[in-house]
Structures are given as C-alpha cells and as structure tokens.
Protein backbone atom coordinates (compact mmCIF):
# COMPACT_ATOMS: atom_id res chain seq x y z
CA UNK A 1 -145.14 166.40 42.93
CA UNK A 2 -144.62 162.93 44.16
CA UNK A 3 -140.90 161.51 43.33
CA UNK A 4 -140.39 157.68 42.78
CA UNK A 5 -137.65 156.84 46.18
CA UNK A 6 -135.78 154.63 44.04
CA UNK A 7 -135.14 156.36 40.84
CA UNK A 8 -136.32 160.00 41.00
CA UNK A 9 -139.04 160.13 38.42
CA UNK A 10 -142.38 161.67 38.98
CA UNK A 11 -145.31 159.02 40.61
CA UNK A 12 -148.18 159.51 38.09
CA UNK A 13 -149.76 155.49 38.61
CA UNK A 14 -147.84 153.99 41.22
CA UNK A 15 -147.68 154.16 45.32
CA UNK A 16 -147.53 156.90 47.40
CA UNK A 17 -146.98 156.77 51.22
CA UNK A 18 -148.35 159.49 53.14
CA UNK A 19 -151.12 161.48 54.83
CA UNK A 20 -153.43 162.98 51.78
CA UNK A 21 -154.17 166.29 53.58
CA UNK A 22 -150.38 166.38 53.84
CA UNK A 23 -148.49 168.41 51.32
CA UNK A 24 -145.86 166.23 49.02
CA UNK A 25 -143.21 167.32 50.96
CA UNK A 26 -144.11 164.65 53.61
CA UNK A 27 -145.25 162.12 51.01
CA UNK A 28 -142.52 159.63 49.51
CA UNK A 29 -143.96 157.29 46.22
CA UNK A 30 -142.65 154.56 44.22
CA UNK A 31 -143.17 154.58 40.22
CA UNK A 32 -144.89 151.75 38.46
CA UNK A 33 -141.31 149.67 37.69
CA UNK A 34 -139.80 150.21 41.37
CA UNK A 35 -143.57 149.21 43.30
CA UNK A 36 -142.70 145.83 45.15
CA UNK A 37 -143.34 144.94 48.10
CA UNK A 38 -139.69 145.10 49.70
CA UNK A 39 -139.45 148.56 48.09
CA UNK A 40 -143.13 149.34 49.47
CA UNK A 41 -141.47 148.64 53.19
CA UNK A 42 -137.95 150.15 52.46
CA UNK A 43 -140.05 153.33 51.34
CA UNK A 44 -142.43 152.85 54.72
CA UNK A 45 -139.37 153.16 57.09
CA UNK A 46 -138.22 156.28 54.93
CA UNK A 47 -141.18 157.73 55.77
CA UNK A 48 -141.16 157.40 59.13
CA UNK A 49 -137.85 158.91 59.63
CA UNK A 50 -138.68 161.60 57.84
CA UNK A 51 -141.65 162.20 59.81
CA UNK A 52 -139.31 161.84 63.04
CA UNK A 53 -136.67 164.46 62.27
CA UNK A 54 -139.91 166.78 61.29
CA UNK A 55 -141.54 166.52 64.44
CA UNK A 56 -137.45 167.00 65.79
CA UNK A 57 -136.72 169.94 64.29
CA UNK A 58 -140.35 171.43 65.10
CA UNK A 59 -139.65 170.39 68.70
CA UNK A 60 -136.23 172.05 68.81
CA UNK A 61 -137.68 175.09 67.39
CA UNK A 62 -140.77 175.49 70.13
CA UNK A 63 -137.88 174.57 72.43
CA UNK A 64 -135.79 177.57 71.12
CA UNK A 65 -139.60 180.16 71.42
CA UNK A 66 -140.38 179.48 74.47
CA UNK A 67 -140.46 181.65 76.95
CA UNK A 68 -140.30 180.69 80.90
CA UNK A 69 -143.78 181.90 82.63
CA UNK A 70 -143.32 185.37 84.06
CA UNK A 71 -143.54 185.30 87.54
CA UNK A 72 -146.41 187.95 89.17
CA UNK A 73 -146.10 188.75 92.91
CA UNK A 74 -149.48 189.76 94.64
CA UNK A 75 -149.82 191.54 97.49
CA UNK A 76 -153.28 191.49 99.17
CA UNK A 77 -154.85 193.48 101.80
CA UNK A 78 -158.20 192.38 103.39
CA UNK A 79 -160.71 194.27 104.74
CA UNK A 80 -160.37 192.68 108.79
CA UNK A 81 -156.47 193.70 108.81
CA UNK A 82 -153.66 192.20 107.56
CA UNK A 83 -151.78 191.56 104.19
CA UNK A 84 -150.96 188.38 102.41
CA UNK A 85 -148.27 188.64 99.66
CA UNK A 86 -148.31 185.78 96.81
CA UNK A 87 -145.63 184.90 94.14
CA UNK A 88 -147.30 183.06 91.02
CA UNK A 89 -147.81 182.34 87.83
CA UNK A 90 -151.20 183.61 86.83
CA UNK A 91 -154.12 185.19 88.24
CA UNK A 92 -157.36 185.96 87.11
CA UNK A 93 -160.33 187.72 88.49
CA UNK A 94 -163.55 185.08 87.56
CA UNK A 95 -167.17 186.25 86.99
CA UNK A 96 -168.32 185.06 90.97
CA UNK A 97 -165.73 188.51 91.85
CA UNK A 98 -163.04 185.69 93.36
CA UNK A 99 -159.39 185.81 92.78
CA UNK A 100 -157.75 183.05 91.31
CA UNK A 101 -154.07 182.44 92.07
CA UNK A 102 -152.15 179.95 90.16
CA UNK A 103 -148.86 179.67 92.59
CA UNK A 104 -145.62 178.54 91.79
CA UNK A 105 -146.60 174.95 92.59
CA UNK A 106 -149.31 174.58 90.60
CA UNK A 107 -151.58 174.92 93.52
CA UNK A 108 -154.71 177.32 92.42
CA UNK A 109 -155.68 179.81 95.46
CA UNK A 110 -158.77 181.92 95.58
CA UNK A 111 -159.35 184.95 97.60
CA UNK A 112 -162.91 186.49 97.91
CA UNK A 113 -163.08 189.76 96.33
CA UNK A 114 -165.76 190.56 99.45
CA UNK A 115 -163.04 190.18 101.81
CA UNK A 116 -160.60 192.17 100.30
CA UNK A 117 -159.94 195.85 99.97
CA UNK A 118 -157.22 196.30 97.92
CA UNK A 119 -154.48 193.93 95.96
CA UNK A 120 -151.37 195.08 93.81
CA UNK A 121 -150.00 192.99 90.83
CA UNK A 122 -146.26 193.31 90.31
CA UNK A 123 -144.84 191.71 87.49
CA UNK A 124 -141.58 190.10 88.10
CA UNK A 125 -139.16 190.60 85.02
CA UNK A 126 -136.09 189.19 84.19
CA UNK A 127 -134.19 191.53 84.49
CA UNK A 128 -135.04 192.63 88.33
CA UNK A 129 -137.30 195.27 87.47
CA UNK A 130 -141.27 195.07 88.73
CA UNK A 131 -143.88 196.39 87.03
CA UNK A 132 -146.70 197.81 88.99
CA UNK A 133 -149.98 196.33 88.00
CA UNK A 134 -152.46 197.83 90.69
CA UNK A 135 -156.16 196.23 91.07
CA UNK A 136 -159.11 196.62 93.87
CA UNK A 137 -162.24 195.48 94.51
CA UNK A 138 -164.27 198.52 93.23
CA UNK A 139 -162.32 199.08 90.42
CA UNK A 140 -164.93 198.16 87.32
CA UNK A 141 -161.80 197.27 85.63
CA UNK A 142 -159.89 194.46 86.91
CA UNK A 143 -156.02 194.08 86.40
CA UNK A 144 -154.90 192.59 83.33
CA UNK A 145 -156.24 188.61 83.85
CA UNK A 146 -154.13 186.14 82.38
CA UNK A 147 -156.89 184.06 80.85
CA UNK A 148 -155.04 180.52 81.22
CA UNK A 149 -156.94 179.61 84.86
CA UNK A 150 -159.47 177.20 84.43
CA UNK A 151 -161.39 176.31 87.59
C-alpha cells in the first residue's frame, strides 16, 4: 500500500515513484488531487533520500558483520631441503596439485605440490591461539581450501 506524500491517503490512480520489483516500503506516490509536477519532483528528491539512508543503514550494518580475514601461517618443507614459512590470507590446493597462497599483500604464490613433501596450516586466531591444520602431498585429502583464490 502506496500512501499519497502530501496528504496520507492510499494511491489507487495517481503516481507512484519507485522500482516495481521493489516492495512499497521503498515506493512513495502522490494521489490524484496532490499529482503536479512540483509535487512529482518534491516527491522524486524524497525518494532518493530515502533510498540513501537505506543503502546507509545497510552499509553500517555489513560494516558492524564483518569480520577481518583470518590470518593462516604456512609452513612448507620441500623435498631438496629446506623450509619456507608463509603468513596469508587464503590458500587453496587447485586441480594441477599446486598450492596457491594468497599473502598478506595480495600477492598470489604457488608452490608445486611435486616439490614439496610436507606443509602445515596454522590458523592464526585472535586471540593468540593457532590451530593446527596439517596437509601433505600424498594426503588424498587436502587441508581445508578456502575456495576464494581465483587464478
């Protein structure tokens, strides 16, 4: 239900300003007595500040839900010696048996799963505490991937 801006009653035959899809909550109308053109643009600006402090408040409230990326710290052995140990934000293991590092910078790293013999996944969590995650090679199932790594 549609209410006329200037006086309240229900639009039946007059103008509505909206999206249709949109429910009536983001639709403001004018009856048939009130429908003139300054009314049409007074009505217009209504409607886009309504629209504003909607997409505000939805914008505070994502604001207030999200979370800050958990930070995973990888530690790598390879098969010719040596370790390499990796702080970021995501890692997968892709179909071509390649690990995919997203680091803190936003750089993405792969490693060769043929060149590795083992790699641990420690989840860093607020409050200090890691979380062993361990993953290798020959393991038919990888460590958890965190599927938002596209190459």
């Amino acid at each position: 239900m549609v209410l006329c801006h200037i006086c309240g009653v229900e639009v039946f035959s007059g103008w509505i300003c909206g999206v249709v899809p949109a429910g009536d909550k983001y639709k403001l109308g004018l009856c048939r007595d009130h429908d003139t053109v300054e009314n049409r643009a007074t009505v217009q600006e209504a409607w886009e500040e309504l629209l504003r402090s909607e997409m505000r408040s939805a914008m505070d409230i994502s604001r207030q839900q999200a979370k800050p990326s958990p930070l995973y710290e990888i530690r790598i052995l390879f098969l010719g010696g040596g370790t390499k140990t990796v702080t970021c934000t995501a890692y997968d293991v892709n179909k071509d048996k390649d690990l995919l590092v997203l680091n803190e910078q936003g750089e993405l790293d792969f490693y060769p799963l043929q060149h590795v013999r083992h790699f641990t996944v420690r989840e860093k969590t607020p409050t200090g505490q890691d979380q062993d995650d361990p993953g290798t090679p020959d393991d038919p199932t990888p460590p958890p991937a965190i599927p938002n790594i596209t190459p």
